[in-house]
N, C-alpha and C. Protein backbone atom coordinates (compact mmCIF):
# COMPACT_ATOMS: atom_id res chain seq x y z
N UNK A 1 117.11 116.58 85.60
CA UNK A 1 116.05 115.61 85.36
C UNK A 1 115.16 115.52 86.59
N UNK A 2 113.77 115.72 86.17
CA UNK A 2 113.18 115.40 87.90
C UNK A 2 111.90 114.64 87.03
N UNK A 3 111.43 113.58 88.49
CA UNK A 3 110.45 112.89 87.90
C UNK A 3 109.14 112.73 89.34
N UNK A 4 108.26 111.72 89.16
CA UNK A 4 107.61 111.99 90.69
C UNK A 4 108.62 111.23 91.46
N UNK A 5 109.30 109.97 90.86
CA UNK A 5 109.86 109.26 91.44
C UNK A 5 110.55 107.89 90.32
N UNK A 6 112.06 107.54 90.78
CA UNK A 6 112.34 106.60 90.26
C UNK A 6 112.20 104.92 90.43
N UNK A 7 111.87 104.26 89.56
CA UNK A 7 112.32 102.65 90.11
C UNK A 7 112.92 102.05 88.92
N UNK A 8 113.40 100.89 89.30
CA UNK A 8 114.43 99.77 88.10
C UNK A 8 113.44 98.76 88.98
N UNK A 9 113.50 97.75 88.22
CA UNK A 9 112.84 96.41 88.46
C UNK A 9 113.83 95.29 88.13
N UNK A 10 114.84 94.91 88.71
CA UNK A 10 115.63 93.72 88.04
C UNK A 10 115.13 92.41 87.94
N UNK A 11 114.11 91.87 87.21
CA UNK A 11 113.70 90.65 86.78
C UNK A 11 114.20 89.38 86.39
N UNK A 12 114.80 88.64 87.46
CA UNK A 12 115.72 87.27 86.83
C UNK A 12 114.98 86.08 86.22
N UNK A 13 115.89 85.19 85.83
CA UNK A 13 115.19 84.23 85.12
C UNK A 13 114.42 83.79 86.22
N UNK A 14 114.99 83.54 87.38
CA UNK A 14 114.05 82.36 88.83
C UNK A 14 113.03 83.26 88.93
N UNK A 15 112.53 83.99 88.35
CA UNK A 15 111.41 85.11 88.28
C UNK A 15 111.03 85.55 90.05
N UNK A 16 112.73 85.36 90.75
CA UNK A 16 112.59 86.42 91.60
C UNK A 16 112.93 88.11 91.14
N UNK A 17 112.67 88.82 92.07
CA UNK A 17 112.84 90.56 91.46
C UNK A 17 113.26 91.25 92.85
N UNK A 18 113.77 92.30 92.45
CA UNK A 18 114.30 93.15 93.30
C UNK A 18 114.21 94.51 92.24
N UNK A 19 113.41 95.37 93.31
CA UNK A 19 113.04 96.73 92.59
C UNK A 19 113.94 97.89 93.82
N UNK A 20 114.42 98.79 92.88
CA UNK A 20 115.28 99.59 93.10
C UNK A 20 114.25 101.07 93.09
N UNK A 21 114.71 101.73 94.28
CA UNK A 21 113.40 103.01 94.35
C UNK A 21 114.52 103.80 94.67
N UNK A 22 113.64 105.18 94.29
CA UNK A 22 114.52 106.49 94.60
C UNK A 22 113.44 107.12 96.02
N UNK A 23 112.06 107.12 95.91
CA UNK A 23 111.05 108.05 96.44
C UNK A 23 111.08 109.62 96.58
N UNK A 24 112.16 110.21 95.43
CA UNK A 24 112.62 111.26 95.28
C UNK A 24 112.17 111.44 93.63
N UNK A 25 112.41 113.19 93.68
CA UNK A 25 112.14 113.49 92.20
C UNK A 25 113.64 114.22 91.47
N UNK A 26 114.69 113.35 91.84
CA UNK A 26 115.53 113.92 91.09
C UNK A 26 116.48 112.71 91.33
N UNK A 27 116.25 111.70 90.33
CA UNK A 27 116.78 110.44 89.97
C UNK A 27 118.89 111.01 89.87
N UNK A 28 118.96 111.98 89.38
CA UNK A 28 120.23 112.33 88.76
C UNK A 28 121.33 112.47 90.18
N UNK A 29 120.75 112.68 91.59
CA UNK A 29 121.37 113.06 92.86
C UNK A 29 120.97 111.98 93.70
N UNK A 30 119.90 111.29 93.38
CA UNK A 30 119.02 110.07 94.69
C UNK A 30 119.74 108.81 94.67
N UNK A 31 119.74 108.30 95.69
CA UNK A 31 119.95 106.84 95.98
C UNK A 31 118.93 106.12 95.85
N UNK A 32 119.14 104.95 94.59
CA UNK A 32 118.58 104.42 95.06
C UNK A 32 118.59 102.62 95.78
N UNK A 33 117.45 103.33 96.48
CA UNK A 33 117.33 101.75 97.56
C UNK A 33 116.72 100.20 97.27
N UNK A 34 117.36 99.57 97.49
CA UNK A 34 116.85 98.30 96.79
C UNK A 34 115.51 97.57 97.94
N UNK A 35 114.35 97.37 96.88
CA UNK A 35 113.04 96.75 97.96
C UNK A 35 112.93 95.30 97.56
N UNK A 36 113.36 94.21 98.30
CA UNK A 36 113.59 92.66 97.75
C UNK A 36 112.47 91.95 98.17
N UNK A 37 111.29 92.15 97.02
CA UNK A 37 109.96 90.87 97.03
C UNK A 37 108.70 92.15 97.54
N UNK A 38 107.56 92.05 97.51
CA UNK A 38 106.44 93.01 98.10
C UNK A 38 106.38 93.10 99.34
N UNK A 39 106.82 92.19 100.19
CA UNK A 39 107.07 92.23 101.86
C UNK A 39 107.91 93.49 102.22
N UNK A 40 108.92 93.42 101.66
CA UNK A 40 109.78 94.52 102.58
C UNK A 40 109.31 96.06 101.97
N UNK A 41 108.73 96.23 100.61
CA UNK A 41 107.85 97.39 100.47
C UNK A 41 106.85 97.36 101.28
N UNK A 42 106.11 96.62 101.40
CA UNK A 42 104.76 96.87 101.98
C UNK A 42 105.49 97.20 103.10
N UNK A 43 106.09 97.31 103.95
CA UNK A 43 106.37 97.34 105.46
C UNK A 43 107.31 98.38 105.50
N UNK A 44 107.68 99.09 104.74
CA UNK A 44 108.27 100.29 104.28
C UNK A 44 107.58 101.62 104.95
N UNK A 45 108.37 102.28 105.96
CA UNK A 45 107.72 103.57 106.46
C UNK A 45 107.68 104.64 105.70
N UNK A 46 107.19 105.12 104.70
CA UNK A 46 107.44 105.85 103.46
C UNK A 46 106.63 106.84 103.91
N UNK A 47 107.19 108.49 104.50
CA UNK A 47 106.26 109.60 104.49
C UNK A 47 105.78 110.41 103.54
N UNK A 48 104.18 110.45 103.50
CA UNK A 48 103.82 111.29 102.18
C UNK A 48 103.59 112.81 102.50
N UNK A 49 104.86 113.21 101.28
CA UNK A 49 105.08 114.16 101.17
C UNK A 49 104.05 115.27 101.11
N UNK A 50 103.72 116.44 102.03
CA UNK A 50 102.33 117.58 101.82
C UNK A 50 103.17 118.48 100.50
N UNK A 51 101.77 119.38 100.55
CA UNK A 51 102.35 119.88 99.19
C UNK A 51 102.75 121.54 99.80
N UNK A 52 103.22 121.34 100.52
CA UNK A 52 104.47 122.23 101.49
C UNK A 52 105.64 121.84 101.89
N UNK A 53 106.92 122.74 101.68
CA UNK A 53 107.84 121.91 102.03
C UNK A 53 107.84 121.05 104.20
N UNK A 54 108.28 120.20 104.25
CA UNK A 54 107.83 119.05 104.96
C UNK A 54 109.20 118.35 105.46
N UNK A 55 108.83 117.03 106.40
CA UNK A 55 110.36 116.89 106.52
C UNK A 55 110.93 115.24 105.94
N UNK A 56 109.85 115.14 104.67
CA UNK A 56 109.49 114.05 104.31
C UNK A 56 111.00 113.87 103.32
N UNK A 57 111.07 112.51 103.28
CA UNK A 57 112.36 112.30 102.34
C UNK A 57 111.96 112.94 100.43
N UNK A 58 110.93 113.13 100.35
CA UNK A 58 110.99 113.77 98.89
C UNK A 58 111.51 115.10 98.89
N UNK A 59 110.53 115.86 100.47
CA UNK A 59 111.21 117.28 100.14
C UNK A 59 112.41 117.35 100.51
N UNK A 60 112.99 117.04 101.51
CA UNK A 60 114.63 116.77 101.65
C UNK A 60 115.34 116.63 100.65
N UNK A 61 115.09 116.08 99.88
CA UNK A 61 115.82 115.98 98.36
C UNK A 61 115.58 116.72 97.35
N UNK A 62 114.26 117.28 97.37
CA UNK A 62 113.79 118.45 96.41
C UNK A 62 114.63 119.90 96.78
N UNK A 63 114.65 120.09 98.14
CA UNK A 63 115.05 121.32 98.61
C UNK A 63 116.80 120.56 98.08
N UNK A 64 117.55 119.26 98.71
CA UNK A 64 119.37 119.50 97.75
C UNK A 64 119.23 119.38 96.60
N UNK A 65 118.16 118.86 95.62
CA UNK A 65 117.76 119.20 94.23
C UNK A 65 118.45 120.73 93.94
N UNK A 66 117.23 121.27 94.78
CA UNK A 66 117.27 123.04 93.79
C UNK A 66 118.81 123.45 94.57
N UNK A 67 119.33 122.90 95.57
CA UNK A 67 120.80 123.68 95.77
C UNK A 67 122.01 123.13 94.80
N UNK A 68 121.26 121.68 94.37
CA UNK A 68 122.76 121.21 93.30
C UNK A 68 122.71 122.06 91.73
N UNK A 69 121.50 121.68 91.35
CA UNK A 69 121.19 122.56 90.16
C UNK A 69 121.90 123.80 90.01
N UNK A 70 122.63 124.62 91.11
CA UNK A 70 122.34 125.80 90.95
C UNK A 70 124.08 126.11 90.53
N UNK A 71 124.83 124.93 90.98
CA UNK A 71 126.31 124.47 90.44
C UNK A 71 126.40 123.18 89.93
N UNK A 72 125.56 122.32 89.20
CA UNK A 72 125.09 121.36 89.29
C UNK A 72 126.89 120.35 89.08
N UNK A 73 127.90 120.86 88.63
CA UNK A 73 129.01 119.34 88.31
C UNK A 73 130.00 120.08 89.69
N UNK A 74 129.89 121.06 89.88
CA UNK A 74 130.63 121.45 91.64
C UNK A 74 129.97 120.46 92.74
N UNK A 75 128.56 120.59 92.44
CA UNK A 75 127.90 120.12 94.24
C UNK A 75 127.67 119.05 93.91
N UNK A 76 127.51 118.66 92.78
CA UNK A 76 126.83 117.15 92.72
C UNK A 76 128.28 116.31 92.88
N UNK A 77 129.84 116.78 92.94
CA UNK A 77 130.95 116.06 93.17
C UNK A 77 131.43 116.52 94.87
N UNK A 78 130.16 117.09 95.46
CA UNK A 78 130.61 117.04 96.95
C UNK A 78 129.92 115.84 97.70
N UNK A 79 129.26 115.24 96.95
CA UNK A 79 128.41 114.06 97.51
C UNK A 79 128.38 112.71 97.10
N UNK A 80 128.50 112.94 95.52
CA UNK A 80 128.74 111.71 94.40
C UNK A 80 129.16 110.70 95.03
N UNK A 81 130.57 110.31 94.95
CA UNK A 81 131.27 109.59 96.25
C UNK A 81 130.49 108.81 96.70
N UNK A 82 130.08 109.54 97.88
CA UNK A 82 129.07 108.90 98.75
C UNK A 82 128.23 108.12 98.84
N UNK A 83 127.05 108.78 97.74
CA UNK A 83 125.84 108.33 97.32
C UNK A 83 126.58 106.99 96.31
N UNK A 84 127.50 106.79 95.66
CA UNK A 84 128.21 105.91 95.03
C UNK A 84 128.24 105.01 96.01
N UNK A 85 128.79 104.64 96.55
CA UNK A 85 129.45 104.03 98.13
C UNK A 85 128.51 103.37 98.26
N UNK A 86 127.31 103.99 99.15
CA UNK A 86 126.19 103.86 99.60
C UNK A 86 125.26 102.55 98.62
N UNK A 87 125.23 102.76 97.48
CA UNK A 87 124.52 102.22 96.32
C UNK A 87 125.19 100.97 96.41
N UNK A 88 126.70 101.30 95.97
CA UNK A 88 127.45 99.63 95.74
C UNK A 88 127.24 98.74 97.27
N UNK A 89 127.30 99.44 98.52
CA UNK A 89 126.87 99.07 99.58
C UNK A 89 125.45 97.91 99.93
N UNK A 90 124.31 98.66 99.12
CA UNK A 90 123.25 98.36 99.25
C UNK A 90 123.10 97.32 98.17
N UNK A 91 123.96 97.12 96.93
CA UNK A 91 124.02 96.00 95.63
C UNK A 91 124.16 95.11 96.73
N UNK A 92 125.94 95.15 97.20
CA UNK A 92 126.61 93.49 97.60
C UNK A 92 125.51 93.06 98.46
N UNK A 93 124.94 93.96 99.21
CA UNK A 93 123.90 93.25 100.42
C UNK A 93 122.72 92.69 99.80
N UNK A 94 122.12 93.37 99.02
CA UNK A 94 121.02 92.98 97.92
C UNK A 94 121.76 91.59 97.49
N UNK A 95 122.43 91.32 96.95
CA UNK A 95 123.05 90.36 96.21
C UNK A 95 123.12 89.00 97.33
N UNK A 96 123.88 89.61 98.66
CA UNK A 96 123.69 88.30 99.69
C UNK A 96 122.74 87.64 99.97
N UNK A 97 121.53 88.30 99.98
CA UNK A 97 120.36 88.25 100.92
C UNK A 97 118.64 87.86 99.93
N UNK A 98 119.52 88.24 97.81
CA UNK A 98 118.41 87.97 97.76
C UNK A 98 117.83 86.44 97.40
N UNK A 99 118.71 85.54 97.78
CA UNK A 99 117.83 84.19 97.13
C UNK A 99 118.00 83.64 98.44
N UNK A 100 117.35 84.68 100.16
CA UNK A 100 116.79 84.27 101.35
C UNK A 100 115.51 84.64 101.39
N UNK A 101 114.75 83.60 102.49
CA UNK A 101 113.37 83.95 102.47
C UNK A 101 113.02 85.17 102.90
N UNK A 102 111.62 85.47 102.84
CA UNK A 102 111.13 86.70 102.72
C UNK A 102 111.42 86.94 104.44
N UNK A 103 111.44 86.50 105.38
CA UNK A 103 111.54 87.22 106.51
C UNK A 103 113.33 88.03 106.79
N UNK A 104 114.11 87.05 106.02
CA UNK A 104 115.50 87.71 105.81
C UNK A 104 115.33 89.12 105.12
N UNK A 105 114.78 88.50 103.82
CA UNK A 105 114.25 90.36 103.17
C UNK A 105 114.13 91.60 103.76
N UNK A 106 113.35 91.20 104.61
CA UNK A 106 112.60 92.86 105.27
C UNK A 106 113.89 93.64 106.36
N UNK A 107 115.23 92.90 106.11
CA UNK A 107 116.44 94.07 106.73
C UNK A 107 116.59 95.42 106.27
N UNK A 108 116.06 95.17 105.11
CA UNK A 108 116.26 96.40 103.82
C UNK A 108 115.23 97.25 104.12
């Protein structure tokens, strides 16, 4: 699956939100990172990717894209784990931090 890029938007009733980004094009291998309120996006160092490979976090992931694909349930279980880990990591903290004000936010 590849896309330009993934997001989830979790919309609660207190009509706070927390949007979940990949900035990658292969949702199926990416982490993604949780951005809590428009503050901590906007302030987000996000490099845009040239349309050469680069050392930007899209092509970094495009280039282990085309190496998982190529064994895709071998390589994608040398990392899974991890990127698992990482995610539930970034929930509980998301979860602590999100009904703090916006200057708490921008840790993420």
């Amino acid at each position: 699956s590849q896309t330009t890029c993934s997001f989830v938007v979790d919309l609660r009733s207190d009509k706070s939100f927390t949007v979940w980004v990949t900035g990658t094009s292969a949702p199926c291998i990416s982490v993604f990172k949780p951005i809590v309120g428009i503050d901590s996006f906007t302030n987000e160092s996000w490099s845009v990717p040239g349309t050469k490979r680069d050392s930007s976090l899209w092509w970094t992931n495009e280039m282990l894209h085309r190496e998982v694909i190529v064994d895709y349930v071998r390589r994608l279980a040398l990392f899974k784990e991890d990127r698992d880990d990482l995610e539930e990591k970034f929930l509980q903290k998301e979860k602590k931090i999100r009904e703090k004000g916006p200057e708490d936010r921008k840790e993420f």
